[in-house]
N, C-alpha and C. Protein backbone atom coordinates (compact mmCIF):
# COMPACT_ATOMS: atom_id res chain seq x y z
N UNK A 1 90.92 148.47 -171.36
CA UNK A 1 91.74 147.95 -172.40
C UNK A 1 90.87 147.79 -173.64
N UNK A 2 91.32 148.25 -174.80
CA UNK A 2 90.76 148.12 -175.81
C UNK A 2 91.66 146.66 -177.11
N UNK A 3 89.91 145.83 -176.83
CA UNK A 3 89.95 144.46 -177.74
C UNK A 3 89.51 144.25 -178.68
N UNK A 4 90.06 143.46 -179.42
CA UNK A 4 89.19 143.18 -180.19
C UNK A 4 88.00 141.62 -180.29
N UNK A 5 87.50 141.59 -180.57
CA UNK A 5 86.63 140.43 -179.75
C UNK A 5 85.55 139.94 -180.73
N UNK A 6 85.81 138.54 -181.07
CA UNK A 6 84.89 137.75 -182.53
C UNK A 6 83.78 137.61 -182.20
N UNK A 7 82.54 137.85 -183.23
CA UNK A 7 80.96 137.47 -183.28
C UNK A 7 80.96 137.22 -184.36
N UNK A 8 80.30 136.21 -184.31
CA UNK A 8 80.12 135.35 -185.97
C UNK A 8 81.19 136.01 -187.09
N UNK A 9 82.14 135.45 -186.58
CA UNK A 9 83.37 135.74 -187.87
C UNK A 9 84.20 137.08 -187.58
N UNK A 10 83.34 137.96 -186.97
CA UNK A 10 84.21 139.46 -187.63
C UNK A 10 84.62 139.86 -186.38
N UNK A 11 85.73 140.39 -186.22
CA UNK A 11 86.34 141.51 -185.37
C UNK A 11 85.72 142.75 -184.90
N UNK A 12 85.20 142.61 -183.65
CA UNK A 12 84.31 143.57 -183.30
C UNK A 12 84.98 144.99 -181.91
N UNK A 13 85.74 146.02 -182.33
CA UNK A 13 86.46 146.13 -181.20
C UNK A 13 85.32 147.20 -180.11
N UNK A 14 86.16 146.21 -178.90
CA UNK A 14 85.24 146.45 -177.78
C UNK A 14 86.09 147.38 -176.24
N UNK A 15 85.70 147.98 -175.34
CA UNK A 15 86.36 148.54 -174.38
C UNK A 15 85.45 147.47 -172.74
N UNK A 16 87.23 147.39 -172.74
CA UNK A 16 87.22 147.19 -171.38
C UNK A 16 87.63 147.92 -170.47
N UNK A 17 87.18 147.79 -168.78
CA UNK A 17 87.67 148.69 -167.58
C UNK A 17 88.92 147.38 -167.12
N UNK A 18 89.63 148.91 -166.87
CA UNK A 18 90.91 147.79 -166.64
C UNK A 18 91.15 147.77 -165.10
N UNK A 19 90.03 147.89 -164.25
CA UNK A 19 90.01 147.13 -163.12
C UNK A 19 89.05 146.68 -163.10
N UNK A 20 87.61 146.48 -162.63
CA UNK A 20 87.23 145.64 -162.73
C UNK A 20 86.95 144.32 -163.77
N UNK A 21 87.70 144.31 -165.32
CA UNK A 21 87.39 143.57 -166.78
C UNK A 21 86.18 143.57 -167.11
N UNK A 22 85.28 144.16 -166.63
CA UNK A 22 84.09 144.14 -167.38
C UNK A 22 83.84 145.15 -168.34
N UNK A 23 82.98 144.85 -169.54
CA UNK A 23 82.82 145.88 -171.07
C UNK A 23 82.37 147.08 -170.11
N UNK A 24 82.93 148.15 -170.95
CA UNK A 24 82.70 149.63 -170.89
C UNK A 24 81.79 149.55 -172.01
N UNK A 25 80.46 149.85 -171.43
CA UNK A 25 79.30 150.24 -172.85
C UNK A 25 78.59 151.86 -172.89
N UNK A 26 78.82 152.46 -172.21
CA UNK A 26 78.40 153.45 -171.99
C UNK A 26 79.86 154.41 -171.55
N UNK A 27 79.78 155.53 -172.85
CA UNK A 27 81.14 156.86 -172.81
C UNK A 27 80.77 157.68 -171.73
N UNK A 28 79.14 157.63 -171.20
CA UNK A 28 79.53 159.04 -170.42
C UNK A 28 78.91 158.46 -168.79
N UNK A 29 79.57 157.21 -168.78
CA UNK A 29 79.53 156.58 -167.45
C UNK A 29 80.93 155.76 -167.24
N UNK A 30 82.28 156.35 -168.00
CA UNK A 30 83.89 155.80 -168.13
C UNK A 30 84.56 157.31 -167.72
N UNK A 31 85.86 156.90 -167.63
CA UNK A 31 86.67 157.60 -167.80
C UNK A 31 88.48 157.24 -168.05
N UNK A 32 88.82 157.91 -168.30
CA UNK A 32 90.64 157.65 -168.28
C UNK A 32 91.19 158.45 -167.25
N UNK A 33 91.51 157.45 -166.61
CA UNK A 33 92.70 157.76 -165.25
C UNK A 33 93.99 157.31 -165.76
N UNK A 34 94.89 158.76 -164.98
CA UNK A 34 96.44 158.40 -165.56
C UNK A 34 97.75 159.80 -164.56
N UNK A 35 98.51 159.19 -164.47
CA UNK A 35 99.27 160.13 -163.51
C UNK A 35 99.53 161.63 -164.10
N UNK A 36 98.89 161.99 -163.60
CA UNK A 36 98.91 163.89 -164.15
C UNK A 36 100.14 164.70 -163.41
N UNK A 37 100.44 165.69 -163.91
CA UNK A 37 101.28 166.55 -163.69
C UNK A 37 102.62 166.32 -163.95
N UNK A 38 102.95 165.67 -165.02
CA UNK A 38 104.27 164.88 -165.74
C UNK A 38 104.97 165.98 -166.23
N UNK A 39 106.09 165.92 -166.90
CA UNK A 39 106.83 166.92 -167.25
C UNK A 39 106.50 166.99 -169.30
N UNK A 40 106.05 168.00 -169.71
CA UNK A 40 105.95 168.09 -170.99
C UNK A 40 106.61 167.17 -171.60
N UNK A 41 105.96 166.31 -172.71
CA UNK A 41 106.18 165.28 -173.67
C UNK A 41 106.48 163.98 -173.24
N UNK A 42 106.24 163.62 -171.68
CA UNK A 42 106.23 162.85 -171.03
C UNK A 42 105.20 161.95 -171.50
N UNK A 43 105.23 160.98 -171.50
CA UNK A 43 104.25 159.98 -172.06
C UNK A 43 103.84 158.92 -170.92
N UNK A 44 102.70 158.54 -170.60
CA UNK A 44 102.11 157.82 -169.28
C UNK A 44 100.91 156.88 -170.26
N UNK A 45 100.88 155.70 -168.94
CA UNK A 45 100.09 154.80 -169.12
C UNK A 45 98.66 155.27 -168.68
N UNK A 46 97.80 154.30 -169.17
CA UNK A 46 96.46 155.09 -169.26
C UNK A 46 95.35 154.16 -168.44
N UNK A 47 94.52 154.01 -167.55
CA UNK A 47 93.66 152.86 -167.32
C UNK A 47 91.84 153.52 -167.90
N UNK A 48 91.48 152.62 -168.34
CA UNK A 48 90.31 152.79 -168.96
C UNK A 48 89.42 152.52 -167.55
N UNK A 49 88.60 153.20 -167.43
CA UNK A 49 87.67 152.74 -166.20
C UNK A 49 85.93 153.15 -166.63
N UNK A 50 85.12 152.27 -165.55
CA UNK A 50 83.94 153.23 -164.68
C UNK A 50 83.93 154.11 -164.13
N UNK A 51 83.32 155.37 -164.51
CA UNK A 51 83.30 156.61 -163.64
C UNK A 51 82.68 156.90 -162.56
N UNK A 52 83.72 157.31 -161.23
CA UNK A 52 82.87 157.26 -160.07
C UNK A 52 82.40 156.57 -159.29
N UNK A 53 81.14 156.37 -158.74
CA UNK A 53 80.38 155.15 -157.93
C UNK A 53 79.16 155.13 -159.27
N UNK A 54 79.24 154.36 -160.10
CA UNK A 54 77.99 154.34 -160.72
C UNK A 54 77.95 153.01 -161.14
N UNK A 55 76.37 152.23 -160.74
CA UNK A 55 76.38 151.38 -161.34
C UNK A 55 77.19 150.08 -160.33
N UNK A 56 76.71 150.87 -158.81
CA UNK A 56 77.82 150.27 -157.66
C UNK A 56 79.38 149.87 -157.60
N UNK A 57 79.80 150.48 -158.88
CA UNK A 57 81.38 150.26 -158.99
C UNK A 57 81.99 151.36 -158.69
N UNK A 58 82.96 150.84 -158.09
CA UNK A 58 83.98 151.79 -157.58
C UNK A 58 85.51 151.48 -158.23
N UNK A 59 85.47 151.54 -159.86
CA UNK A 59 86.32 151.58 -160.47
C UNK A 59 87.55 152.50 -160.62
N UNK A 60 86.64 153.14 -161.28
CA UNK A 60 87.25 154.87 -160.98
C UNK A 60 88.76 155.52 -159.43
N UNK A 61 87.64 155.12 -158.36
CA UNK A 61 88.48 155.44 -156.80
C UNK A 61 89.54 154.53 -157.02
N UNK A 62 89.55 153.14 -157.36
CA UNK A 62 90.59 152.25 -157.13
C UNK A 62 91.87 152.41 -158.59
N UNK A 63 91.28 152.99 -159.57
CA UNK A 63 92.35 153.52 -160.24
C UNK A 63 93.08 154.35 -159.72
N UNK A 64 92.31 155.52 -159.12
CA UNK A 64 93.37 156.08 -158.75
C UNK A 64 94.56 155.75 -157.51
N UNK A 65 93.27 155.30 -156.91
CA UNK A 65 94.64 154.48 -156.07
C UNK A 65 95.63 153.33 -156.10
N UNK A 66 95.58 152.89 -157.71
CA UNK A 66 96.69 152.30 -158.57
C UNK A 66 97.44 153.44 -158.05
N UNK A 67 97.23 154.40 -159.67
CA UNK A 67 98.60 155.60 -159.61
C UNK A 67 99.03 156.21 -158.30
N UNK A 68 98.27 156.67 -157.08
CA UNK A 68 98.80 156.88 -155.99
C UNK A 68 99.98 155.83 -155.45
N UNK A 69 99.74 154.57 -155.45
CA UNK A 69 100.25 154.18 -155.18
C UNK A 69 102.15 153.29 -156.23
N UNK A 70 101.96 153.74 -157.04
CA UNK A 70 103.14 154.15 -156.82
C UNK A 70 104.09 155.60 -157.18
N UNK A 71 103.61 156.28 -156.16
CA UNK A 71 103.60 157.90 -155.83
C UNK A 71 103.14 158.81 -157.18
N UNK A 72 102.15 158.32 -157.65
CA UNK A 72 101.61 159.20 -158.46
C UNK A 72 100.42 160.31 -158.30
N UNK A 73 100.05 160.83 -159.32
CA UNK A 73 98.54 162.03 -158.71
C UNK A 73 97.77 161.92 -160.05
N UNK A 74 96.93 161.11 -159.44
CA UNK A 74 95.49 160.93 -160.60
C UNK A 74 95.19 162.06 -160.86
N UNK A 75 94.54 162.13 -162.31
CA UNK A 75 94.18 163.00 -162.92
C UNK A 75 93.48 162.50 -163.97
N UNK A 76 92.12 162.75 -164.72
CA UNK A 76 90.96 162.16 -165.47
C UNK A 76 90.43 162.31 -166.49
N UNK A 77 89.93 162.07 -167.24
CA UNK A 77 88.99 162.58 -168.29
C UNK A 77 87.61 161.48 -168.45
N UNK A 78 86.73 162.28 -168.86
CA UNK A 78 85.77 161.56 -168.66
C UNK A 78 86.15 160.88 -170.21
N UNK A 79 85.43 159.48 -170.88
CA UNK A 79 85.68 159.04 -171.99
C UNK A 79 85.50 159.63 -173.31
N UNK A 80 84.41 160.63 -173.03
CA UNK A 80 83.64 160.99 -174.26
C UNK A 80 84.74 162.22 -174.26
N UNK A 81 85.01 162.99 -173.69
CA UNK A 81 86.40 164.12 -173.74
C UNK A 81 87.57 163.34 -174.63
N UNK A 82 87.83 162.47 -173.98
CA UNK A 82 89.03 161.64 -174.08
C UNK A 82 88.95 160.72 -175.53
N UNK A 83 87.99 160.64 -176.16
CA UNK A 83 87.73 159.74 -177.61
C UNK A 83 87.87 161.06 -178.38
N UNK A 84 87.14 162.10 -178.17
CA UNK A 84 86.91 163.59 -178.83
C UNK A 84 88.32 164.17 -179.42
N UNK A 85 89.02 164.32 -178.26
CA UNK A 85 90.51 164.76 -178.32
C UNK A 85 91.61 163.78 -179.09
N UNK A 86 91.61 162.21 -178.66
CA UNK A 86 92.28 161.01 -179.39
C UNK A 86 91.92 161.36 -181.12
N UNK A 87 90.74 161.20 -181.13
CA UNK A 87 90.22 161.44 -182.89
C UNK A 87 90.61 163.00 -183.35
N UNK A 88 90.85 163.62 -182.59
CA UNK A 88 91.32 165.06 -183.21
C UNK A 88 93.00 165.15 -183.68
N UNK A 89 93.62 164.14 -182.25
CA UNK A 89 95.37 164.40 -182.81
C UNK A 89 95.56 163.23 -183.79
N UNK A 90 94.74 162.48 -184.13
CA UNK A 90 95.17 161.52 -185.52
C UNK A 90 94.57 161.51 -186.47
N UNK A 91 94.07 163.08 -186.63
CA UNK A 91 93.53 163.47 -188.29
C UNK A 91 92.36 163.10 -188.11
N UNK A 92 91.04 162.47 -186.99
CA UNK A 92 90.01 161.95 -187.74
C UNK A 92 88.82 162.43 -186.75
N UNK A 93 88.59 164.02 -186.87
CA UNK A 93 87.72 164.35 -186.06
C UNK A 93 86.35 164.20 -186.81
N UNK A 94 84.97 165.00 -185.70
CA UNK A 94 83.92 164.42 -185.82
C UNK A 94 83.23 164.29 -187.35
N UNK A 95 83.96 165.59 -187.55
CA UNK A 95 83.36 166.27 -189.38
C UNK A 95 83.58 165.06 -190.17
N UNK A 96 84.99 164.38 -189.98
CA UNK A 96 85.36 163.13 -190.95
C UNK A 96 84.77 162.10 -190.71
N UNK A 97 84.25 161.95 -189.06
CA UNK A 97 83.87 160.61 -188.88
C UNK A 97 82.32 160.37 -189.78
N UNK A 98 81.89 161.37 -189.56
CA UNK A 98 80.08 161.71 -190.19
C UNK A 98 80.23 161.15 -192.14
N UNK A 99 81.52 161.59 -192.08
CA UNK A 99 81.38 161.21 -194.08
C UNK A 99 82.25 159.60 -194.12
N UNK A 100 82.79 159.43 -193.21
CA UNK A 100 83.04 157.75 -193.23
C UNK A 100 82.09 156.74 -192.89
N UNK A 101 81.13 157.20 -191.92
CA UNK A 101 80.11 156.60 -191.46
C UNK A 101 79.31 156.31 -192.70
N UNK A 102 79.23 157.16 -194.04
CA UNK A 102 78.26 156.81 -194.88
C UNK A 102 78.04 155.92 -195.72
């Protein structure tokens, strides 16, 4: 789940795994789990996770066995795919991010 979350005054937004609640700090140790194989323009809920067994969590497995269970079929992206692609369909890929950053 993505928060937003105060340090001395300012709004700092932060990612959480939405099973275990602990910060996601690292993109290429997450992923997004979500029921795959939907029918075009179908729109699905998304769980932010830990990828895999890393880091002794087994975030990742128990997402999917959220969506299995109620008859769904996991399907993934690792985070850093999944931020790449998000910033591309709302106008603000990497080229733009590099001249906002300045």
């Amino acid at each position: 789940m993505i928060e937003i979350q105060m340090t001395e005054g300012y709004g700092s937004p932060l990612l959480f795994c939405d099973v275990c609640g602990e910060r996601i700090t690292e993109a290429g140790k997450a992923a997004v789990v979500y029921d795959n194989f939907r029918n075009d323009g179908e729109r699905v809920k998304i769980l932010y996770t830990h990828k895999g067994n890393i880091d002794g969590k087994t975030c990742h497995h128990e997402a999917e066995l959220i969506i299995r269970s109620g008859g769904g079929t996991p399907g993934w992206q690792e985070l850093k795919r999944y931020l790449t692609d998000l910033a591309h369909n709302v106008g603000f890929p990497a080229s733009a991010m590099v001249e906002y950053d300045k």
